[in-house]
Protein backbone atom coordinates (compact mmCIF):
# COMPACT_ATOMS: atom_id res chain seq x y z
CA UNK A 1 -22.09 -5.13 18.75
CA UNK A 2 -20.05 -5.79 15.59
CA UNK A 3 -16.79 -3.99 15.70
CA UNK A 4 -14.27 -3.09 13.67
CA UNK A 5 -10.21 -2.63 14.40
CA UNK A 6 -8.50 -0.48 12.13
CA UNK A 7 -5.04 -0.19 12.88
CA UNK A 8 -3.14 2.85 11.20
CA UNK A 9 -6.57 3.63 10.96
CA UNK A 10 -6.26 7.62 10.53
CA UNK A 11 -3.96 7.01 8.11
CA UNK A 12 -4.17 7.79 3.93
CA UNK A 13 -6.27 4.73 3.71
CA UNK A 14 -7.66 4.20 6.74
CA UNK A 15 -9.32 7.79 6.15
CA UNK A 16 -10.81 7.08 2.77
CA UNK A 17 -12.81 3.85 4.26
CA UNK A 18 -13.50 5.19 7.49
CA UNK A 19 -17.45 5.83 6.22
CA UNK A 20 -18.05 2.96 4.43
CA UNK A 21 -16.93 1.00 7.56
CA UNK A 22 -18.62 3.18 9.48
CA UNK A 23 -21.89 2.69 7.38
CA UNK A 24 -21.35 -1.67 8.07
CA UNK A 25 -20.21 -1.72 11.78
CA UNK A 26 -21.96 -0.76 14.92
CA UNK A 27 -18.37 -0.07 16.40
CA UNK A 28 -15.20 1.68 14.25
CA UNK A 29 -12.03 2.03 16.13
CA UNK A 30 -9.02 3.48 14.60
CA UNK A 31 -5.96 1.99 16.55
CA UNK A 32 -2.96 4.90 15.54
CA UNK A 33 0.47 6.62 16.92
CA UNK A 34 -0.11 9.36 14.66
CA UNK A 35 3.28 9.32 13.90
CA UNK A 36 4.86 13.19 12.56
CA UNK A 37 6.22 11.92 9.17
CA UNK A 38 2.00 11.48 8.46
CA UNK A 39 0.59 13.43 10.91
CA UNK A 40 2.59 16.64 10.95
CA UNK A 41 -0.21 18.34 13.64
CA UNK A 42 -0.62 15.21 15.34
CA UNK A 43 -4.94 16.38 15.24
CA UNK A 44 -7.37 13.68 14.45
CA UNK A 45 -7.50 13.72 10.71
CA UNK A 46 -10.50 15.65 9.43
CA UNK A 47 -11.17 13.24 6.94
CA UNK A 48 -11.76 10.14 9.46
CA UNK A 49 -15.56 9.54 9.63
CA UNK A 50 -16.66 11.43 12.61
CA UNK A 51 -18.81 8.05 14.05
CA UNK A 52 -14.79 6.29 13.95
CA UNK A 53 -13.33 6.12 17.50
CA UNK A 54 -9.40 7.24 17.36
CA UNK A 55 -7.55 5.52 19.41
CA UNK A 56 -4.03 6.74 19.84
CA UNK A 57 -1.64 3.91 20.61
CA UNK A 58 1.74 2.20 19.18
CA UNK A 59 1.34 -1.59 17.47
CA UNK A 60 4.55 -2.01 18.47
CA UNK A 61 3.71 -0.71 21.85
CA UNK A 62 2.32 -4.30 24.28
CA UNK A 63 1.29 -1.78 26.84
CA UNK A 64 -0.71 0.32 24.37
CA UNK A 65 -2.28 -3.01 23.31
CA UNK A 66 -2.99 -4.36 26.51
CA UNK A 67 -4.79 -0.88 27.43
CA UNK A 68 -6.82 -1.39 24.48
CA UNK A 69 -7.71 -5.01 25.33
CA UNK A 70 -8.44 -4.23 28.84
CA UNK A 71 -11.97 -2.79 27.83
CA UNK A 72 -13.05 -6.15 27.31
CA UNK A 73 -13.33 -5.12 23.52
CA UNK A 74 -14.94 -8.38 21.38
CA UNK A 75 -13.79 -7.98 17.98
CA UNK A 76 -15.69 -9.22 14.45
CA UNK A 77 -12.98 -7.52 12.00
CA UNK A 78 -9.44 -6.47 11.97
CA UNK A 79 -8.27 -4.53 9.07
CA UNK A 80 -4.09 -4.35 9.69
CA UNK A 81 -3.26 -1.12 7.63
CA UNK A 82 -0.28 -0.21 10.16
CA UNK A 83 2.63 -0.39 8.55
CA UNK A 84 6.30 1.86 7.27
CA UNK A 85 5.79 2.22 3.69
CA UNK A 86 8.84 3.45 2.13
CA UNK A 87 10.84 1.45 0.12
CA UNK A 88 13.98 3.46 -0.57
CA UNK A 89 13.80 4.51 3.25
CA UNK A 90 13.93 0.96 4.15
CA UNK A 91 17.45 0.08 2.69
CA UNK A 92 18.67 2.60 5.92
CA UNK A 93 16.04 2.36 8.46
CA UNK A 94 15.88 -1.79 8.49
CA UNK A 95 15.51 -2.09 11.66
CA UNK A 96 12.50 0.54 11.68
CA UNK A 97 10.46 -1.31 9.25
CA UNK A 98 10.45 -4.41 11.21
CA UNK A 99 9.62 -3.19 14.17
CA UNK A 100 6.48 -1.81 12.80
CA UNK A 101 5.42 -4.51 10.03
CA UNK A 102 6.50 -7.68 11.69
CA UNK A 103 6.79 -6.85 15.49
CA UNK A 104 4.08 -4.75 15.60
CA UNK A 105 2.00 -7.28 13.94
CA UNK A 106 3.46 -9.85 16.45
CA UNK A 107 2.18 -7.80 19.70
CA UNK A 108 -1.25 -7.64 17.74
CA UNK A 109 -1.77 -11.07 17.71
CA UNK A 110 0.01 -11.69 21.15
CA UNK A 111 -2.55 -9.05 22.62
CA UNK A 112 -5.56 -10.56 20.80
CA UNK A 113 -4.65 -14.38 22.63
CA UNK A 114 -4.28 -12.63 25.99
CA UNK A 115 -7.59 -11.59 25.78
CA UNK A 116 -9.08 -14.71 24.14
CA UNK A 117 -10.06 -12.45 21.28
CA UNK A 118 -10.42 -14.62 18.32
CA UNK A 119 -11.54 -11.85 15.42
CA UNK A 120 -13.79 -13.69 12.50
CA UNK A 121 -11.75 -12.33 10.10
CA UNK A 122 -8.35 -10.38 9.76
CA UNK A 123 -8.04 -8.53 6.62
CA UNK A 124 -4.24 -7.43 6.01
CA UNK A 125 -3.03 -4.47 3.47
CA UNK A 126 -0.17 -6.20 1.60
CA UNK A 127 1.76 -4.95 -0.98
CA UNK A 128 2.86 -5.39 -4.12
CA UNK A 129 6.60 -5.35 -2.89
CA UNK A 130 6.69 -8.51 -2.03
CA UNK A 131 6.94 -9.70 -5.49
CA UNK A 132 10.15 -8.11 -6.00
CA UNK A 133 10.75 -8.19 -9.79
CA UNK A 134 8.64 -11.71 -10.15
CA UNK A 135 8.00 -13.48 -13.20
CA UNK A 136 9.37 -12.87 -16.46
CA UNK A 137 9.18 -14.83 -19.81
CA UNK A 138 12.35 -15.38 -21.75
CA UNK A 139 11.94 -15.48 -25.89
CA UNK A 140 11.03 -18.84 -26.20
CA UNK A 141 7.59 -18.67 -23.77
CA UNK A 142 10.04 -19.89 -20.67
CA UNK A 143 8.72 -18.71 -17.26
CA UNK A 144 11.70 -16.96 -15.06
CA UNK A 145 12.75 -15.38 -11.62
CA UNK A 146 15.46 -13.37 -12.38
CA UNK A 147 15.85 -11.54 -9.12
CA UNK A 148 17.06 -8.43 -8.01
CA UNK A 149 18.61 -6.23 -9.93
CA UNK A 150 22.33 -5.48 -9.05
CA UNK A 151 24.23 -1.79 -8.37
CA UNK A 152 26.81 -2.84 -11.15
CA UNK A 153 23.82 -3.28 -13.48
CA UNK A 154 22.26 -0.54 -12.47
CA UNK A 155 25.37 1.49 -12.17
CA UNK A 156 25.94 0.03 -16.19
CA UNK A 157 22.59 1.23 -16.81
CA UNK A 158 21.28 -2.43 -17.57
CA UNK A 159 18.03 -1.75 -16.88
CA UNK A 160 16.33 -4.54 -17.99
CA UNK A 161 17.01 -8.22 -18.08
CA UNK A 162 18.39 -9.24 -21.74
CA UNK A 163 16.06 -11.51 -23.26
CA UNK A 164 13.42 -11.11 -20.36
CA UNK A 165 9.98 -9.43 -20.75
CA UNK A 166 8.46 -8.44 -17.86
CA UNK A 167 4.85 -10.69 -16.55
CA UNK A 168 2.01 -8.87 -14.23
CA UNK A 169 2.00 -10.48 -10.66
CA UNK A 170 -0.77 -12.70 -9.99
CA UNK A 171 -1.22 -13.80 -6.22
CA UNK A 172 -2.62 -17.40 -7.58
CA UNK A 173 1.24 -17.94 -9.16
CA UNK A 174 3.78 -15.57 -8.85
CA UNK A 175 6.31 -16.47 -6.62
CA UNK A 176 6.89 -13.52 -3.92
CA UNK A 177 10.90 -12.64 -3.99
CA UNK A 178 11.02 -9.16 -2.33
CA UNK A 179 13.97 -6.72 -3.64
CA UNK A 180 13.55 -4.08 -0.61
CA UNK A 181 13.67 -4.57 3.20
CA UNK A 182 9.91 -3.06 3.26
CA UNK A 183 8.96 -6.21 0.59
CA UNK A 184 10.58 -8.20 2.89
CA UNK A 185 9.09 -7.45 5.90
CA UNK A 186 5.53 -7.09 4.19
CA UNK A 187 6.12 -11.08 3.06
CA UNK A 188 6.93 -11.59 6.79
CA UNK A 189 3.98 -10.20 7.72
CA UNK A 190 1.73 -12.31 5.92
CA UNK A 191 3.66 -15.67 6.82
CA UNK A 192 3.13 -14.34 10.67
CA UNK A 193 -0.19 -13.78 10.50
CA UNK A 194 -1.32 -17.09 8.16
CA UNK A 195 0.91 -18.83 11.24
CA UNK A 196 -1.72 -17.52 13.82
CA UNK A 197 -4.99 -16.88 11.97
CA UNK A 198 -5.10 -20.75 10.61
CA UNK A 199 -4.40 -21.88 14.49
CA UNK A 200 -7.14 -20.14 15.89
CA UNK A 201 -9.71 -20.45 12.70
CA UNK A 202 -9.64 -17.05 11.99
CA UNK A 203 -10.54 -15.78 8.23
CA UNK A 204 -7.62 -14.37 6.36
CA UNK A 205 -7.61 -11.96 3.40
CA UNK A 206 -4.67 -10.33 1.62
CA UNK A 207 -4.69 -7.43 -0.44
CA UNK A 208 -1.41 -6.52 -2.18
CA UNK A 209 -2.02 -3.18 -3.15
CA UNK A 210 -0.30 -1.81 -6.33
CA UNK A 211 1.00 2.03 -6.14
CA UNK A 212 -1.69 3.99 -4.30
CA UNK A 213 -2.37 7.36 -4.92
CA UNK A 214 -5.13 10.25 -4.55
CA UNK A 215 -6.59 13.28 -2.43
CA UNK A 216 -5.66 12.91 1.51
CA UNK A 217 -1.90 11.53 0.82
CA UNK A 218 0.55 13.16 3.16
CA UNK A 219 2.15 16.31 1.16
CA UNK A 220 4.92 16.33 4.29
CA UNK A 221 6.13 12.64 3.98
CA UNK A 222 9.07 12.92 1.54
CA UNK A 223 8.30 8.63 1.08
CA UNK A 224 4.41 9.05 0.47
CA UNK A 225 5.08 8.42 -3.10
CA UNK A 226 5.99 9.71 -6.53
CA UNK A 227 2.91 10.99 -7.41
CA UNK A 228 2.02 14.00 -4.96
CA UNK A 229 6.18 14.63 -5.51
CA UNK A 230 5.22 15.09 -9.69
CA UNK A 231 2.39 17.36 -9.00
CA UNK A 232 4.40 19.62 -7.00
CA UNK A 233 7.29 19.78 -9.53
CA UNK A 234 5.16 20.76 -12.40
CA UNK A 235 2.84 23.16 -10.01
CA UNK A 236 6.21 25.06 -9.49
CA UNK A 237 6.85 25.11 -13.51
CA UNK A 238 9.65 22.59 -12.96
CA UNK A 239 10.33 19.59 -15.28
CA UNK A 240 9.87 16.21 -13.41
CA UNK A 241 13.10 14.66 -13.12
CA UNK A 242 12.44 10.82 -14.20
CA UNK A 243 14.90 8.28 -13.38
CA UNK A 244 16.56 5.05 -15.64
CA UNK A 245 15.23 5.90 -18.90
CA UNK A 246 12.05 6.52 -17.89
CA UNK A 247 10.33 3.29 -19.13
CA UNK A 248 9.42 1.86 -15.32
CA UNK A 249 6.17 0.23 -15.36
CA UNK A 250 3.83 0.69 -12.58
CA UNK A 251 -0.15 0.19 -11.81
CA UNK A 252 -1.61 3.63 -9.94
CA UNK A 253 -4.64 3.01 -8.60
CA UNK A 254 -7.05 5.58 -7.05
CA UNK A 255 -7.85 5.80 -3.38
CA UNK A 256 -11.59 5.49 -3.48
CA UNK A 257 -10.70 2.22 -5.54
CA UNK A 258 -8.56 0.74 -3.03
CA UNK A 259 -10.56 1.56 -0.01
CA UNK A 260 -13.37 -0.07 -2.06
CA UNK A 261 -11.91 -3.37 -2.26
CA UNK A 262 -10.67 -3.34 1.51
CA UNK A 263 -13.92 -2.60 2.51
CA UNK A 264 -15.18 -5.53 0.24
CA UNK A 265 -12.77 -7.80 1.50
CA UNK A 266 -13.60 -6.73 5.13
CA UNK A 267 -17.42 -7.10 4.96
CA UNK A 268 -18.20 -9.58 1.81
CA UNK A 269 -18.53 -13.30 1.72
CA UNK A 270 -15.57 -14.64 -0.09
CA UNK A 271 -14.02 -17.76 -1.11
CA UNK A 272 -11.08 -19.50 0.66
CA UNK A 273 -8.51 -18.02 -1.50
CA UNK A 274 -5.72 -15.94 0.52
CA UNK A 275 -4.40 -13.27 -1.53
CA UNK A 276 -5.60 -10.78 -4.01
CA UNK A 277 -3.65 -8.17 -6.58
CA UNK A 278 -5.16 -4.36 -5.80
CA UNK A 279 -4.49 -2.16 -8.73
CA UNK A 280 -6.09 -1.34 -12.41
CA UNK A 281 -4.95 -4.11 -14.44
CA UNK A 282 -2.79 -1.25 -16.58
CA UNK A 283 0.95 -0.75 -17.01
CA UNK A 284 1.37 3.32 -17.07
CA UNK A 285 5.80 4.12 -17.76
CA UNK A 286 7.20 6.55 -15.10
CA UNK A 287 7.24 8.69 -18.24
CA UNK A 288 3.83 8.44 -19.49
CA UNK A 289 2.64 9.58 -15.75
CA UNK A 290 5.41 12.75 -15.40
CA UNK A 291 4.30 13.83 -19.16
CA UNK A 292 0.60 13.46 -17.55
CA UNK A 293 1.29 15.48 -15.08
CA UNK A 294 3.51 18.28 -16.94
CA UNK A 295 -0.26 18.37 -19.20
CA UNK A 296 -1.96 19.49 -16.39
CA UNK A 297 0.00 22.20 -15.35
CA UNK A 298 1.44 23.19 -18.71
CA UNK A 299 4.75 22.55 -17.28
CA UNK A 300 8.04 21.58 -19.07
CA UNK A 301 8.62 18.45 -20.63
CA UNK A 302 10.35 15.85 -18.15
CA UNK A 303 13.98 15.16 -18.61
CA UNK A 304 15.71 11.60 -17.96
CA UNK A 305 18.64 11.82 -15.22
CA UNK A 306 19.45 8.22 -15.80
CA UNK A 307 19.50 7.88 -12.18
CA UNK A 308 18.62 5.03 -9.97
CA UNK A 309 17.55 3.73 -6.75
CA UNK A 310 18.99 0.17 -5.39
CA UNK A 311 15.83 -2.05 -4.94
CA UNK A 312 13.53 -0.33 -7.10
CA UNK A 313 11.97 -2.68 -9.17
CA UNK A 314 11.85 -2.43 -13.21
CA UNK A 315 8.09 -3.75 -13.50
CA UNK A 316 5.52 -3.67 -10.85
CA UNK A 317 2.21 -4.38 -12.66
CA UNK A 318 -1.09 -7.28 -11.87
CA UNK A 319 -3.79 -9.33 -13.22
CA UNK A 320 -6.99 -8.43 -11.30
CA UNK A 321 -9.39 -10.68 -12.86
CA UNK A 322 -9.34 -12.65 -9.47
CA UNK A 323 -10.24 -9.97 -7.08
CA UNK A 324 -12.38 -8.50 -10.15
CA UNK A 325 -14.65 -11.87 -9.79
CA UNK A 326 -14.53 -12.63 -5.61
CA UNK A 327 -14.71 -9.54 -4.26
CA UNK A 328 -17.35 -8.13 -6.79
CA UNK A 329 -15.20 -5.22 -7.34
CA UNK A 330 -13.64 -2.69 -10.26
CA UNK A 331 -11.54 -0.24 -10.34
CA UNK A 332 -13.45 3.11 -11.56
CA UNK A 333 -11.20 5.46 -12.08
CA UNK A 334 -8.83 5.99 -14.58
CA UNK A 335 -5.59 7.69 -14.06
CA UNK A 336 -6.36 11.03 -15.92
CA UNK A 337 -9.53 11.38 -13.55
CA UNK A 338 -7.68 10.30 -10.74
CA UNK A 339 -4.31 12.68 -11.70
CA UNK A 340 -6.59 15.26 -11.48
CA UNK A 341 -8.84 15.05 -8.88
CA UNK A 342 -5.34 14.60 -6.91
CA UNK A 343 -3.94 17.59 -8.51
CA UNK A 344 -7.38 19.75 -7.23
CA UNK A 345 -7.19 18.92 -3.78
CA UNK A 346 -3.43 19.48 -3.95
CA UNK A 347 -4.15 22.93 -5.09
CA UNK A 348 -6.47 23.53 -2.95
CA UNK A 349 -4.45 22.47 0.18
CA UNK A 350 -1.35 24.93 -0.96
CA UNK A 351 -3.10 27.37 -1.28
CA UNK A 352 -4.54 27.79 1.95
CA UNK A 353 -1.00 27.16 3.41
C-alpha cells in the first residue's frame, strides 16, 4: 500500500489537502496532539477527509512515535506540517518553538531509523521566515543583507533601511537570515532534515510558504494570523488598527492554493532542486489589505498606531516562477476572492456560536 504521513495533519493545512491526498494514497494518516490553542474541542476536525486516519500523538513525544512505528507502518510520503507558527509568540516561548520544529523533527527521523523506515520522499512546510528581511538593492543596483531591524530603529520609527529597496525572496538566491526565533528554528529544521534525508537517499522538497490565509483557520488562536484578526475588527464596525505606517509588504496566499502545491510537491515528479517560494508573486501593504477588509464590511477607515513588533519583518514578498514551472502549479485566487470567501465562512461560523 502507498501511504502517506501527515504530521500536524488535522491542522489548517493539513485539513485543506486531506482529499486530494486522500484521492492519491491508498493509506492517509494524520499524525496530531491536537493541541487547545488549534483545537479548542480537541474533536477530529470536520474538515479532515473522512478516508484520513487521525492519529493522536506528540512529534516531540519518542514514545508516541515509537507506538506509531510499532505497526510495522512502511511509509512512501511524509509531509512534515507540525510545527509552532507564531512569530511574535516566539520571542517569549523560545524554548517552545524548538521543541516542536527542531526536536520534534529530530524524534521523527530518529523513529523512522529505528524502524528502518526509509520514506521515498519527505516533503517539509517551510516558511518564509527564514529569510528574515533578505535581499535588498541599494541605489546604485548593489545587492545587500541588511539584517534585522533594531528596537532603537524601530522605537525611532526607522522603518525602512535608507537607501535600501526591498527584493522578493527567491529560494535559488536569497540568502536565509531569520529575524524571529520561529525563522530560526524553521531554518534549523530544514538543515536537520537535508542532514538525514541525503544520508539515507531520501527525496527532499521545501516549500516556504508566504502568509497563509483562508476558510478553516483557527478563529481561537490569537497567533493564527492577521487576517481572520482584520475580519473580526471590521465585522464588529471597528477600524483595523495597522501598525508602522502601514506600508508592510506581504504575499497572502489562499489555502486551496497552498494545499495545491503541497500536494504537487508530495505526489509529482520533480527536479532535484530543494526549495520552492509558496505565495502569489504580489506585494499587498498591511494597509491595502485592512482598507480591503473595512470594504467588505463597510467598516471605518483603518487608523495607523505607529506601533511595532521586534522581529517583524518590513518586506516579506517571492518570485514564484520556479515552483510556477516544476511543480506545474498557479496560484488561482486572488486576494479579493480569497478575502471574501474567508470573510463568508467567518460569518457563517459566528453566527452559529
Amino acid at each position: 500500500m502507498k501511504t502517506c504521513l501527515v504530521t500536524g495533519g488535522a491542522g489548517f493545512i493539513g485539513c485543506a489537502m486531506s482529499k486530494a491526498l486522500a484521492d492519491g494514497y491508498d493509506r492517509v494518516i494524520a499524525f496530531d496532539n491536537m493541541h487547545p490553542q488549534i483545537h479548542a474541542e480537541r474533536t477530529r476536525p470536520a474538515a479532515l477527509d473522512t478516508r484520513v486516519e487521525l492519529v493522536v500523538g506528540d512529534v516531540c513525544d519518542a514514545e508516541s512515535w515509537s507506538a506509531l512505528m510499532a505497526t510495522g507502518l512502511q511509509i512512501d510520503t511524509i509531509v512534515h506540517l507540525a510545527a509552532e507558527t507564531g512569530t511574535g509568540q516566539s520571542l517569549t516561548e523560545a524554548s517552545r518553538h524548538a521543541d516542536v520544529n527542531v526536536v520534534g523533527t529530530t524524534r521523527m527521523l530518529d523513529a523512522l531509523a529505528q524502524a528502518g523506515v526509509t520514506p521515498r520522499r519527505i516533503v517539509l512546510s517551510s516558511s518564509r521566515a527564514i529569510y528574515g528581511e533578505g535581499a535588498w538593492m541599494s541605489e546604485s543596483g548593489e545587492v545587500r543583507y541588511p539584517g534585522q531591524r533594531s528596537n532603537a530603529q524601530l522605537s525611532a520609527a526607522q522603518w525602512d533601511f535608507p537607501g535600501l529597496s526591498a527584493l522578493p525572496s527567491d529560494a535559488s538566491r536569497t540568502n536565509p537570515s531569520p529575524t524571529s526565533v520561529y525563522g530560526a528554528t524553521k531554518l534549523a529544521q530544514e538543515h536537520v532534515i537535508s542532514a538525514w534525508a541525503y544520508s539515507f537517499g531520501v527525496e527532499l522538497v521545501f516549500l516556504r510558504l508566504q502568509n497563509v490565509y483562508g476558510p478553516g483557520q483557527s478563529l481561537t488562536n490569537a497567533y493564527t494570523g492577521i487576517v481572520p484578526l482584520f475580519i473580526r475588527w471590521a465585522k464588529e464596525g471597528k477600524s483595523i488598527p495597522i501598525y508602522e505606517d502601514g506600508e508592510i509588504g506581504r504575499d497572502f496566499v489562499y489555502i486551496g492554493d497552498v494545499a495545491d502545491a503541497l500536494v504537487r510537491a508530495a505526489t509529482g515528479s520533480l527536479p532535484p532542486r530543494l526549495a520552492y517560494d509558496v505565495g502569489t508573486g504580489k506585494v499587498t501593504t498591511i494597509h491595502d489589505l485592512a482598507s480591503a477588509i473595512a470594504r467588505i464590511y463597510d467598516a471605518p477607515a483603518p487608523h495607523v498606531t505607529g506601533q511595532f513588533r521586534n522581529g517583524d519583518v518590513r518586506s516579506a514578498t517571492c518570485l514564484i516562477e520556479g515552483t510556477v514551472a516544476d511543480l506545474g502549479w498557479t496560484p488561482e485566487w486572488s486576494l479579493d476572492a480569497g478575502l471574501r470567501s474567508l470573510c463568508a465562512w467567518i460569518d457563517s461560523k459566528l453566527s452559529t456560536t
